[in-house]
Protein backbone atom coordinates (compact mmCIF):
# COMPACT_ATOMS: atom_id res chain seq x y z
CA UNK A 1 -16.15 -7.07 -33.77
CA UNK A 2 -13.72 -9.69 -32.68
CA UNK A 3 -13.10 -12.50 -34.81
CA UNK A 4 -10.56 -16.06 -33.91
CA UNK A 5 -7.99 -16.64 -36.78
CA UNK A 6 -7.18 -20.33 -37.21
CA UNK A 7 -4.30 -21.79 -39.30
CA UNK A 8 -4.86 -25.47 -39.32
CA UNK A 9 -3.40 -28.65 -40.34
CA UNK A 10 -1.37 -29.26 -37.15
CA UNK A 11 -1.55 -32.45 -34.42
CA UNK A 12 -3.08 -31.41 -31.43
CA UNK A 13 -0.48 -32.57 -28.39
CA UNK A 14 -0.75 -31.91 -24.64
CA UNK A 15 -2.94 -31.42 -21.41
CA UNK A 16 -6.09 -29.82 -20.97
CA UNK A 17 -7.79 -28.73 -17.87
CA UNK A 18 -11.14 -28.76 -18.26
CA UNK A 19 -13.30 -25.69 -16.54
CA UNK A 20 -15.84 -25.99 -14.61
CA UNK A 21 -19.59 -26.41 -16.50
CA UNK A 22 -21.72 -23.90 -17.35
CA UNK A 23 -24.67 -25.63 -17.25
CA UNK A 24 -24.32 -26.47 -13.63
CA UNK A 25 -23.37 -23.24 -12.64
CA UNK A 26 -26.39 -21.42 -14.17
CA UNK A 27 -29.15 -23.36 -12.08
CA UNK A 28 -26.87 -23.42 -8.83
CA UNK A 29 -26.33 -19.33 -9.32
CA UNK A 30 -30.73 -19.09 -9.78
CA UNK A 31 -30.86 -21.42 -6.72
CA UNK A 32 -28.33 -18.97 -4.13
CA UNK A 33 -31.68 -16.46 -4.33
CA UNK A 34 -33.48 -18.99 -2.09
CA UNK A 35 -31.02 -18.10 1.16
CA UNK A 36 -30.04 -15.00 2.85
CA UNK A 37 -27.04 -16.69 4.56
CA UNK A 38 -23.90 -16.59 2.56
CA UNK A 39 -22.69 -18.99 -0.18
CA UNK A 40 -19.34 -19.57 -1.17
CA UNK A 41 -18.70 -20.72 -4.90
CA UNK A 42 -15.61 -22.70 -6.16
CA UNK A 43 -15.18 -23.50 -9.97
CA UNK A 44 -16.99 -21.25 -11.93
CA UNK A 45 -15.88 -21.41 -15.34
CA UNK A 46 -15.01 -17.58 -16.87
CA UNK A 47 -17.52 -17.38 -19.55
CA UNK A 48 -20.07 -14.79 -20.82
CA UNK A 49 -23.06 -16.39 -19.46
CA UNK A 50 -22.00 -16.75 -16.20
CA UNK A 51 -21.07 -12.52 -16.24
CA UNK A 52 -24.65 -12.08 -17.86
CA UNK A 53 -25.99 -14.69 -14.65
CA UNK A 54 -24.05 -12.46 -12.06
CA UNK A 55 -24.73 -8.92 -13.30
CA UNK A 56 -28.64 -10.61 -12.93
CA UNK A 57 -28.48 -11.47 -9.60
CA UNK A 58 -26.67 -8.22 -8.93
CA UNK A 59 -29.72 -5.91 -10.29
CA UNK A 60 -31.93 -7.89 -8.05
CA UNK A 61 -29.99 -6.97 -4.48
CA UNK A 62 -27.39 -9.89 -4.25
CA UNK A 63 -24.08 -8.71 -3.10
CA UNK A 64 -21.53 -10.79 -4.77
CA UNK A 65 -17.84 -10.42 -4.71
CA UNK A 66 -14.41 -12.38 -5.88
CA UNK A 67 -12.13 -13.87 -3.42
CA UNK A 68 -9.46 -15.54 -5.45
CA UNK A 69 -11.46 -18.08 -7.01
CA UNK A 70 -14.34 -18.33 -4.75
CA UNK A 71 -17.40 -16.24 -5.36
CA UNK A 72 -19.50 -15.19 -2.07
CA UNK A 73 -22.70 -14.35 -2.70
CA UNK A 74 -24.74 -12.70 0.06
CA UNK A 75 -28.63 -12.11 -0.56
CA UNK A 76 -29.40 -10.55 3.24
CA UNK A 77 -30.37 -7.53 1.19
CA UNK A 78 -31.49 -8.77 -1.75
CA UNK A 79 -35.39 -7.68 -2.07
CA UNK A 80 -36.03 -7.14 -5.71
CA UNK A 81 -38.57 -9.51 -7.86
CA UNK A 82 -37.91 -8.29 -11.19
CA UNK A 83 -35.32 -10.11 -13.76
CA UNK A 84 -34.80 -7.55 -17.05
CA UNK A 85 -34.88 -8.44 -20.38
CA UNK A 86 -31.79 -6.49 -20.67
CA UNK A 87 -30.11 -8.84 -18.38
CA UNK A 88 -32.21 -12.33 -19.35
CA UNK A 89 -32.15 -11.74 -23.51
CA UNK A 90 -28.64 -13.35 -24.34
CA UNK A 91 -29.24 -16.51 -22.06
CA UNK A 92 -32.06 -18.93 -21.83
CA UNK A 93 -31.26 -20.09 -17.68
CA UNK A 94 -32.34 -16.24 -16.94
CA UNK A 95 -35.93 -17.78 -17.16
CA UNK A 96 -34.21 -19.96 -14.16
CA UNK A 97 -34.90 -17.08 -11.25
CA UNK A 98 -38.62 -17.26 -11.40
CA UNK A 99 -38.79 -20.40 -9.04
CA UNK A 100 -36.56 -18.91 -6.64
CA UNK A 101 -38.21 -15.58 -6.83
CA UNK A 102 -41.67 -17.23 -6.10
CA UNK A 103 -39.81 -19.49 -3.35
CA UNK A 104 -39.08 -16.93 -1.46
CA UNK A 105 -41.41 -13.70 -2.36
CA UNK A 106 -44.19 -14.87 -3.64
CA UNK A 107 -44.39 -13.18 -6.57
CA UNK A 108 -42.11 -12.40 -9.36
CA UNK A 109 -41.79 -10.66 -12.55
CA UNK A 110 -39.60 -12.59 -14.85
CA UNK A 111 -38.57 -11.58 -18.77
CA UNK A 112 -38.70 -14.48 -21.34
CA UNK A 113 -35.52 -16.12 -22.23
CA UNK A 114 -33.14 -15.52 -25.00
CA UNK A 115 -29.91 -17.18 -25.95
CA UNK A 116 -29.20 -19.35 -28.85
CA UNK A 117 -31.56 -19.43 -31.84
CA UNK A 118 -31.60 -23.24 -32.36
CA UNK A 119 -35.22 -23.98 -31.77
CA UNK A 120 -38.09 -22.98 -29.14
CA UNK A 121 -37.66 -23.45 -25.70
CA UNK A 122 -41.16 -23.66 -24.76
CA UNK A 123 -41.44 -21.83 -21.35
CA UNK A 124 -45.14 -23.54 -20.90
CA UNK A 125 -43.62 -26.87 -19.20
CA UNK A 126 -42.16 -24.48 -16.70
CA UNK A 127 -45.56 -22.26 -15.95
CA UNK A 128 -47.64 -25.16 -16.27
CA UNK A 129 -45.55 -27.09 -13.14
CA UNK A 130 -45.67 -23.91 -11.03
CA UNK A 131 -49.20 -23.54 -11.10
CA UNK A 132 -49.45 -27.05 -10.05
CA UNK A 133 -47.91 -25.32 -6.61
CA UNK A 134 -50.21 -22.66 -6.70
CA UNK A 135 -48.60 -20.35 -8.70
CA UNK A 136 -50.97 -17.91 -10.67
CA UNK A 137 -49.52 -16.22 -13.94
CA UNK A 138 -49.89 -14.37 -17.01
CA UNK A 139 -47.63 -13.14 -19.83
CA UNK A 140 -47.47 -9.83 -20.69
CA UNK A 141 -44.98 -7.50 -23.14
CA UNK A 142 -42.59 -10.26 -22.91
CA UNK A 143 -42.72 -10.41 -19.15
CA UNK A 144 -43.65 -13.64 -16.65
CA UNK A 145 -46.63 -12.22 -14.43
CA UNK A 146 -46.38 -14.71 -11.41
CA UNK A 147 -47.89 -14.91 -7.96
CA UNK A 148 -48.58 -17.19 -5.22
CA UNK A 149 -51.12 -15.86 -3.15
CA UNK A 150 -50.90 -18.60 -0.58
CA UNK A 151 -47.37 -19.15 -1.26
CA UNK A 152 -46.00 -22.54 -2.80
CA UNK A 153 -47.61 -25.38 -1.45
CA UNK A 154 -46.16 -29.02 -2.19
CA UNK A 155 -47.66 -30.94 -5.02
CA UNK A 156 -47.48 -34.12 -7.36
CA UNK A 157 -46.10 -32.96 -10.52
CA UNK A 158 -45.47 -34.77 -13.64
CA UNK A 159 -43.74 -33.48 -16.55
CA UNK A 160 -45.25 -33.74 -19.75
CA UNK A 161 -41.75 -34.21 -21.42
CA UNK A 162 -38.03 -34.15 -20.47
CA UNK A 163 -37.02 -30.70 -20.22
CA UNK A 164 -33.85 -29.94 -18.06
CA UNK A 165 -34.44 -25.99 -17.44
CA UNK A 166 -38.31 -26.91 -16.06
CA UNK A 167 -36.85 -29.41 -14.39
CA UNK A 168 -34.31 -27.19 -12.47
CA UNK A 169 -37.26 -24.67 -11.78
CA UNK A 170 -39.23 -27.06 -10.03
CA UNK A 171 -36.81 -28.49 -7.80
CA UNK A 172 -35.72 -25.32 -6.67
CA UNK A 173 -39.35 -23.44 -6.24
CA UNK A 174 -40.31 -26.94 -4.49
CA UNK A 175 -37.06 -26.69 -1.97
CA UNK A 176 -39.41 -24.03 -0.04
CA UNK A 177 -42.98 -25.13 -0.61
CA UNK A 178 -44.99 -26.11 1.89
CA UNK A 179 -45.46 -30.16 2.49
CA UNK A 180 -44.20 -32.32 0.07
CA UNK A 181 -43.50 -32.35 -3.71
CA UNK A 182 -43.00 -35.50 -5.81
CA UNK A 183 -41.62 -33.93 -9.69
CA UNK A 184 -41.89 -37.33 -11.75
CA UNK A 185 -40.39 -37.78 -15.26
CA UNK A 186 -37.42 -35.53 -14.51
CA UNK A 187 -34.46 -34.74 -16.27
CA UNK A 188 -31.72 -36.44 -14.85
CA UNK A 189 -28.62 -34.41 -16.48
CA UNK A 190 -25.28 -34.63 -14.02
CA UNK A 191 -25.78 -31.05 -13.83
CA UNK A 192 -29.30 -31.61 -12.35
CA UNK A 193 -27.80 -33.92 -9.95
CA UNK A 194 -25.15 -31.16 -9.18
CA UNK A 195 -27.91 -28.72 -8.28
CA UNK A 196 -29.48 -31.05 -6.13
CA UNK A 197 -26.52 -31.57 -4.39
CA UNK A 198 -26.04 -28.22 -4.01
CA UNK A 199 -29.00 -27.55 -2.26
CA UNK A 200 -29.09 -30.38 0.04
CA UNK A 201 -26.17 -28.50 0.97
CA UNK A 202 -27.74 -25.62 1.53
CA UNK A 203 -30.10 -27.62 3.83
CA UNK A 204 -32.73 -28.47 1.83
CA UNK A 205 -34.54 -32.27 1.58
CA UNK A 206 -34.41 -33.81 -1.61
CA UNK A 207 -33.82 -37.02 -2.54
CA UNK A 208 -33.85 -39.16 -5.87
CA UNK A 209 -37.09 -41.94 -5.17
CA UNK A 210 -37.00 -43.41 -8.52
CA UNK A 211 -34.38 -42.95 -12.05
CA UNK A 212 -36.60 -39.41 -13.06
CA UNK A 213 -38.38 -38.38 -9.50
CA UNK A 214 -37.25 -36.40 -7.01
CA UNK A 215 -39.41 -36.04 -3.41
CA UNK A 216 -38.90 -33.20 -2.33
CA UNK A 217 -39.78 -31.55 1.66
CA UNK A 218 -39.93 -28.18 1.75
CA UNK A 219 -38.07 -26.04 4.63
CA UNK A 220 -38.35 -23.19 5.60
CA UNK A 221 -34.72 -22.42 7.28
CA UNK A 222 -31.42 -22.58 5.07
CA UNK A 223 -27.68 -23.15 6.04
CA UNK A 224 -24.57 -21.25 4.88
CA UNK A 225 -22.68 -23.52 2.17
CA UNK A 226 -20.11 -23.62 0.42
CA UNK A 227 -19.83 -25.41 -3.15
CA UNK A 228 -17.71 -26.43 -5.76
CA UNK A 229 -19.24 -26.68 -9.23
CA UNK A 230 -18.80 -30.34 -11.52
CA UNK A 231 -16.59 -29.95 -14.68
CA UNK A 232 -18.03 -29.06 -17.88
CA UNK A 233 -18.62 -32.17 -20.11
CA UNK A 234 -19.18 -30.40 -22.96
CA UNK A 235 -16.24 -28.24 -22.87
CA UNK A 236 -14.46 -32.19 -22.24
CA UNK A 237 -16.44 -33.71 -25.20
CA UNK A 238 -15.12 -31.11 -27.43
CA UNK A 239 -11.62 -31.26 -26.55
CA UNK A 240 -11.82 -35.33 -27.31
CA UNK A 241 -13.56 -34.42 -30.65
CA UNK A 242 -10.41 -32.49 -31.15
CA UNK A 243 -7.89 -34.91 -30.37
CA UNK A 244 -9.54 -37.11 -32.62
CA UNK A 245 -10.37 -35.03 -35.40
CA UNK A 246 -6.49 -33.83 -35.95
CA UNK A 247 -5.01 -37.40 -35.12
CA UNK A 248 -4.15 -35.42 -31.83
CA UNK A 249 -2.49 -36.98 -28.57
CA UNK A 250 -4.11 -35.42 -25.33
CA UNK A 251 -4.91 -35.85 -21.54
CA UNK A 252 -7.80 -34.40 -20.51
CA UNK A 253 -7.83 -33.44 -16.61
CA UNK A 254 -10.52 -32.59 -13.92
CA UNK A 255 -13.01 -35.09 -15.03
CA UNK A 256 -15.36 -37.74 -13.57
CA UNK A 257 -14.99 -40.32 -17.17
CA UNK A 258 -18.65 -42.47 -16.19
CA UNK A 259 -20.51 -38.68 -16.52
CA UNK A 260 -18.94 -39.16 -20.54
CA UNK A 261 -19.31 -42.43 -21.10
CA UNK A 262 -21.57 -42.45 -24.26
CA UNK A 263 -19.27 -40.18 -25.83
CA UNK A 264 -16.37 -41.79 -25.04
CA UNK A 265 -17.80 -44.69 -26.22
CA UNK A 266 -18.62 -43.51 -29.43
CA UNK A 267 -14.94 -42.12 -30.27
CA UNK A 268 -13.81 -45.58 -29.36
CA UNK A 269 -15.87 -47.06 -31.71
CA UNK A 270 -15.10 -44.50 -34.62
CA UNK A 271 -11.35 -45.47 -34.14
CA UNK A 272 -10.13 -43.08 -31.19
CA UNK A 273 -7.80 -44.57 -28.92
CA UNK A 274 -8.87 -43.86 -25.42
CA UNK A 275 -7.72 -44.95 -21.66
CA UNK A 276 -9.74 -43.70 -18.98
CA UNK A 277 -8.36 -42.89 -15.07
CA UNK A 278 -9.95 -41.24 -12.33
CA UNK A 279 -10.12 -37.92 -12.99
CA UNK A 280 -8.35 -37.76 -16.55
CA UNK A 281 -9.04 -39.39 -19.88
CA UNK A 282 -5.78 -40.01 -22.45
CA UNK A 283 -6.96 -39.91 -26.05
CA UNK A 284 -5.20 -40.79 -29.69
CA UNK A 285 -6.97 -40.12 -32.90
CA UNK A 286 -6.37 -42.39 -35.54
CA UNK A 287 -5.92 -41.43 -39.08
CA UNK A 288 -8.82 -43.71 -40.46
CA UNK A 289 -12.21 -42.46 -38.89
CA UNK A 290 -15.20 -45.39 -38.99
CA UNK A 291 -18.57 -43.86 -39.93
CA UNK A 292 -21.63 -44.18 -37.31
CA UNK A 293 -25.08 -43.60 -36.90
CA UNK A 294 -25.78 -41.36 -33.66
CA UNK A 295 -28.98 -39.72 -32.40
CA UNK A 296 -29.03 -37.24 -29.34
CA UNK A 297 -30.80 -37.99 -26.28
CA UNK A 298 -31.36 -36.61 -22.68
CA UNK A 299 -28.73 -38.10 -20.68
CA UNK A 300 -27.29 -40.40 -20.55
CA UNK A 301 -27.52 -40.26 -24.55
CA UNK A 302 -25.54 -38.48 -26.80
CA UNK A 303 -25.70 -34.54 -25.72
CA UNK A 304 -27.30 -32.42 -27.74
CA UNK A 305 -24.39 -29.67 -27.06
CA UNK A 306 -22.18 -32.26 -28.70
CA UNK A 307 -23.98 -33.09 -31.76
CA UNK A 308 -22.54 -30.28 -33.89
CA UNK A 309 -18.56 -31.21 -32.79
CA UNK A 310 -19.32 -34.71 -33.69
CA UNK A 311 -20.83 -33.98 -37.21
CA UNK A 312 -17.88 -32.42 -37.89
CA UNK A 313 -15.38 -35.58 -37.17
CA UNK A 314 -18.39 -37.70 -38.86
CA UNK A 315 -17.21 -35.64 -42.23
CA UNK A 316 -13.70 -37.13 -42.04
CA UNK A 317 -14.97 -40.53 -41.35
CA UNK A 318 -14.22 -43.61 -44.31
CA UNK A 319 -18.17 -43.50 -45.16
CA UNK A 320 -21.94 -41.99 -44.95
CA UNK A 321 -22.98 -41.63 -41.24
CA UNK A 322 -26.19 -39.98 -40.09
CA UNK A 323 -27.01 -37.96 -37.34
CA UNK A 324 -30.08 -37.55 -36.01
CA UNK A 325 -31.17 -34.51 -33.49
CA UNK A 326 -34.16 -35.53 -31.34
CA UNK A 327 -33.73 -32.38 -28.90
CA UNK A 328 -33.92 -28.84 -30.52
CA UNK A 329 -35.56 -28.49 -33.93
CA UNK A 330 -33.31 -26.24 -35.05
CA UNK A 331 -29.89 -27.35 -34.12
CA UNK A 332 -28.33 -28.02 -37.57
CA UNK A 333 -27.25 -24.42 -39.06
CA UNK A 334 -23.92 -25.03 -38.79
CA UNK A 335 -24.47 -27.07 -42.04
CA UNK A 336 -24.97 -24.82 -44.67
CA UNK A 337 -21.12 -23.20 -43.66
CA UNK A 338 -19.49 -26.77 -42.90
CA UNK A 339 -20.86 -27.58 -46.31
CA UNK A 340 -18.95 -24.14 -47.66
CA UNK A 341 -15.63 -25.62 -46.45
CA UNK A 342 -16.49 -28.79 -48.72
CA UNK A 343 -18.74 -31.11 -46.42
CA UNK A 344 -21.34 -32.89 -47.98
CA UNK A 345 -23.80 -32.84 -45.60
CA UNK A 346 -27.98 -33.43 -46.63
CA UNK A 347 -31.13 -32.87 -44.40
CA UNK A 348 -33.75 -34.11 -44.09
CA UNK A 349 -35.96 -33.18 -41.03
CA UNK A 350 -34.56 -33.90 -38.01
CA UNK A 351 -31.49 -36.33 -39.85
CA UNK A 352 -28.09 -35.07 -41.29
CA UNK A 353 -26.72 -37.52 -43.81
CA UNK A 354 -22.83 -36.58 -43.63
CA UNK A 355 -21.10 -38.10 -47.25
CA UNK A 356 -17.73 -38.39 -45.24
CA UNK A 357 -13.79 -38.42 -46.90
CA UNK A 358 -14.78 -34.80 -46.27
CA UNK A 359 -11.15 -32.69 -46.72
CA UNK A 360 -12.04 -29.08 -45.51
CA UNK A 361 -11.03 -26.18 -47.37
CA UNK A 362 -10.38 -22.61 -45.23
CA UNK A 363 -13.13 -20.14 -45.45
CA UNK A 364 -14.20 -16.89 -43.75
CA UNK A 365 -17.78 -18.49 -41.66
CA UNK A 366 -20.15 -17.06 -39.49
CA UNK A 367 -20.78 -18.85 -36.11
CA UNK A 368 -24.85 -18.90 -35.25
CA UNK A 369 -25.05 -20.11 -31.63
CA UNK A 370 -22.76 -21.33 -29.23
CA UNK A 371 -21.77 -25.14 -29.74
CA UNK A 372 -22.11 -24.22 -34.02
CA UNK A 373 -18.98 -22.19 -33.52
CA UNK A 374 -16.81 -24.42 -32.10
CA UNK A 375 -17.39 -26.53 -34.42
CA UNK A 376 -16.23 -24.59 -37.28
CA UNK A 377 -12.90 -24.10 -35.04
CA UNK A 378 -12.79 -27.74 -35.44
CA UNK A 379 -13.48 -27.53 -38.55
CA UNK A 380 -10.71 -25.10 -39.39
CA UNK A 381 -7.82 -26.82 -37.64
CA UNK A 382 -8.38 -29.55 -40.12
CA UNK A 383 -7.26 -27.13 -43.27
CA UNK A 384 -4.23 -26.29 -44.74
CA UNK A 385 -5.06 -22.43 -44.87
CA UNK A 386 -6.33 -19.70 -43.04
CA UNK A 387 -10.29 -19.64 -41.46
CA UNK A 388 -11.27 -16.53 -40.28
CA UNK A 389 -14.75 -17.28 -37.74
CA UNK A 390 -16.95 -13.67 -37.45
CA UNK A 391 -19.41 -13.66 -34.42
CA UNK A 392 -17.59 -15.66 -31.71
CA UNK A 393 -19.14 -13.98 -28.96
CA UNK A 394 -21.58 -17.23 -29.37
CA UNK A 395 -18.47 -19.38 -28.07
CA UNK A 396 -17.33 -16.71 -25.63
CA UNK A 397 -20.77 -17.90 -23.92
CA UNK A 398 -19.86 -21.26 -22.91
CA UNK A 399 -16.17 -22.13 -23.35
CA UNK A 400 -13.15 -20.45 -21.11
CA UNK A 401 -9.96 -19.19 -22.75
CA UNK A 402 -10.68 -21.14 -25.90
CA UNK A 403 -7.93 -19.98 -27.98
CA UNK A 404 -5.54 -19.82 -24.82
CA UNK A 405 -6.30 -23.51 -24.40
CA UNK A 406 -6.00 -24.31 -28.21
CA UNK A 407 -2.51 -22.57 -28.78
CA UNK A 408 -1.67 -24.78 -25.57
CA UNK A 409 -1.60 -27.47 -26.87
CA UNK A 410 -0.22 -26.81 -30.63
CA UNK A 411 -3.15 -24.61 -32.22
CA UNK A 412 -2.06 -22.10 -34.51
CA UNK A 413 -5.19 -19.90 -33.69
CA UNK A 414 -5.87 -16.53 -32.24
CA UNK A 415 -8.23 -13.68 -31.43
CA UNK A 416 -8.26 -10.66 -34.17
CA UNK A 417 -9.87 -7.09 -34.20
């Protein structure tokens, strides 16, 4: 089992090119199943989830291949309606090919999501919006039963509550129903906005009628496109943490700064020095660290994916701050081993009551899910010993080359057996 080796205490100096996100990619990967013609990918980032997304589409009949840095996909062939748990258990957005699948078959039989154990991701908002398009299902030995016997037909849906992954199953099962669809209180994440975009690509007719609904006309013939994915803001938000956190100096490239802007805003106001350009962001940390109050939001709030990077920082800051985490029930277990490095952190409920003047201490820790270990790596390049983090596949998930880009820029930190 692999585990990253950090020896901290140093000022973290330099560029950093940020990869492309994730989260986009998953959705516009699901999406490709709608079209037989071919569709060329630029900026995937290299991460685990995107392999496990891939090797998915792979088992059901898409031909996909490298070309430098593009990815073609071809789906001419592609014929198969069944997504395995094998494939789907380590990622949540596997759930994300039973809209496509119904799209285009008219039936489908989809395993239940896995991925990170930081609260339930209820997969009712999604079911309950496709049968609103005719979709008839059951569940059955951890398997999504779906059919359309009369194939999607347009509808008025309106989601009970924000849910991004719903959200991105309905816009792409609606991109081939018949008529018309109108999906009202949407989730409007910029990686939601990058799927649309995608697919109008594609040639299909969507377009944004209010701040959270989408209309949406179905088609029934698609284009060849090609596509290059939006950077990953989380993988940007945790770089600035870092900068901040070890009174760092960096530029952070291949960015859109207004898709950050809360967070940005938030490190200014803790003390950060920050100057924004087009496509880069410069940032200082500053040795004194204010204390806040933040709670997490659907965009354009405070991400939830950045909650446990900016606990940590909120431990170094002058006084008590409090976070509190208003999307996942279950997002705070990087606590109880930020607490063994010497945080004082209380909970209660959904709020984290951080002491602050928090000096970490090394420590051997245990990652849990995906944006929980990367914030012990912040965590660790804060002390004057060694950490040693066990379980990193978690941050092999969702961040390229972490420890590539860390020792870039003046991280004494690498990858042990």
């Amino acid at each position: 089992m692999q585990k990253l080796e950090v020896l901290g205490a140093n000022k973290l100096k330099g560029i950093v090119n940020i990869s492309g996100s994730k989260n986009a990619s998953l959705p516009i990967l699901a999406a490709t199943l709608l079209s037989n013609k071919k569709i060329y990918l630029k900026n995937l980032p290299k991460v685990k989830d995107i392999e496990t997304m891939i090797n998915l589409l792979k088992s059901m009949g898409s031909q996909i291949k490298f070309d430098k840095k593009d990815l073609i996909i071809n789906n001419s062939k592609q014929n198969k309606k069944f997504a395995s748990y094998n494939l789907v258990k380590t990622m949540r957005a596997g759930i994300l090919v039973l809209g496509p699948l119904l799209a285009k078959f008219g039936n489908a039989k989809v395993s239940l999501p896995g991925g990170c154990a930081i609260g339930t991701r209820p997969v009712d908002i999604h079911l309950q919006a496709l049968s609103k398009l005719g979709v008839k299902y059951k569940i059955s030995q951890g398997y999504v039963h779906a059919a359309a016997p009369k194939g999607l037909i347009g509808s008025k849906i309106h989601f009970p509550k924000i849910s991004v992954g719903a959200t991105e199953n309905l816009i792409i099962a609606a991109s081939l129903a018949k008529g018309i669809s109108i999906l009202s209180n949407c989730a409007i994440e910029p990686e939601i906005k990058d799927l649309v975009n995608f697919l109008k690509k594609m040639g299909c007719k969507l377009k944004w009628i209010a701040k959270r609904s989408i209309k949406i006309i179905g088609v029934n013939h698609l284009n060849e496109a090609s596509y290059s994915v939006m950077f990953d803001r989380i993988e940007a938000g945790t770089y600035l943490i870092a900068a901040a956190i070890t009174e760092g100096s960096l530029k952070i490239k291949n960015v859109k700064p207004q898709v950050i802007k809360t967070e940005i805003d938030i490190l200014k106001k803790i003390g950060a020095k920050i100057k924004v350009k087009k496509s880069e962001i410069h940032i200082e940390g500053r040795k004194k660290i204010k204390s806040t109050n933040l709670k997490t939001a659907p965009w354009p709030g405070l991400a939830t994916d950045l909650q446990a990077q900016m606990m940590v920082l909120l431990c170094k800051a002058n006084k008590k701050s409090v976070i509190q985490e208003n999307i996942f029930e279950n997002r705070f277990m990087h606590v109880a081993e930020l607490n063994r490095m010497g945080a004082k952190i209380l909970i209660k409920g959904n709020r984290a009551i951080i002491d602050g003047n928090t000096k970490f201490a090394a420590a051997e820790l245990m990652a849990t899910d995906l944006r929980a270990s990367v914030s012990l790596v912040l965590a660790a390049l804060t002390t004057k010993g060694k950490s040693l983090i066990n379980r990193i596949y978690h941050l092999d998930r969702g961040y390229e080359n972490i420890e590539k880009k860390l020792k870039k820029i003046g991280a004494k930190i690498r990858r042990v057996n």
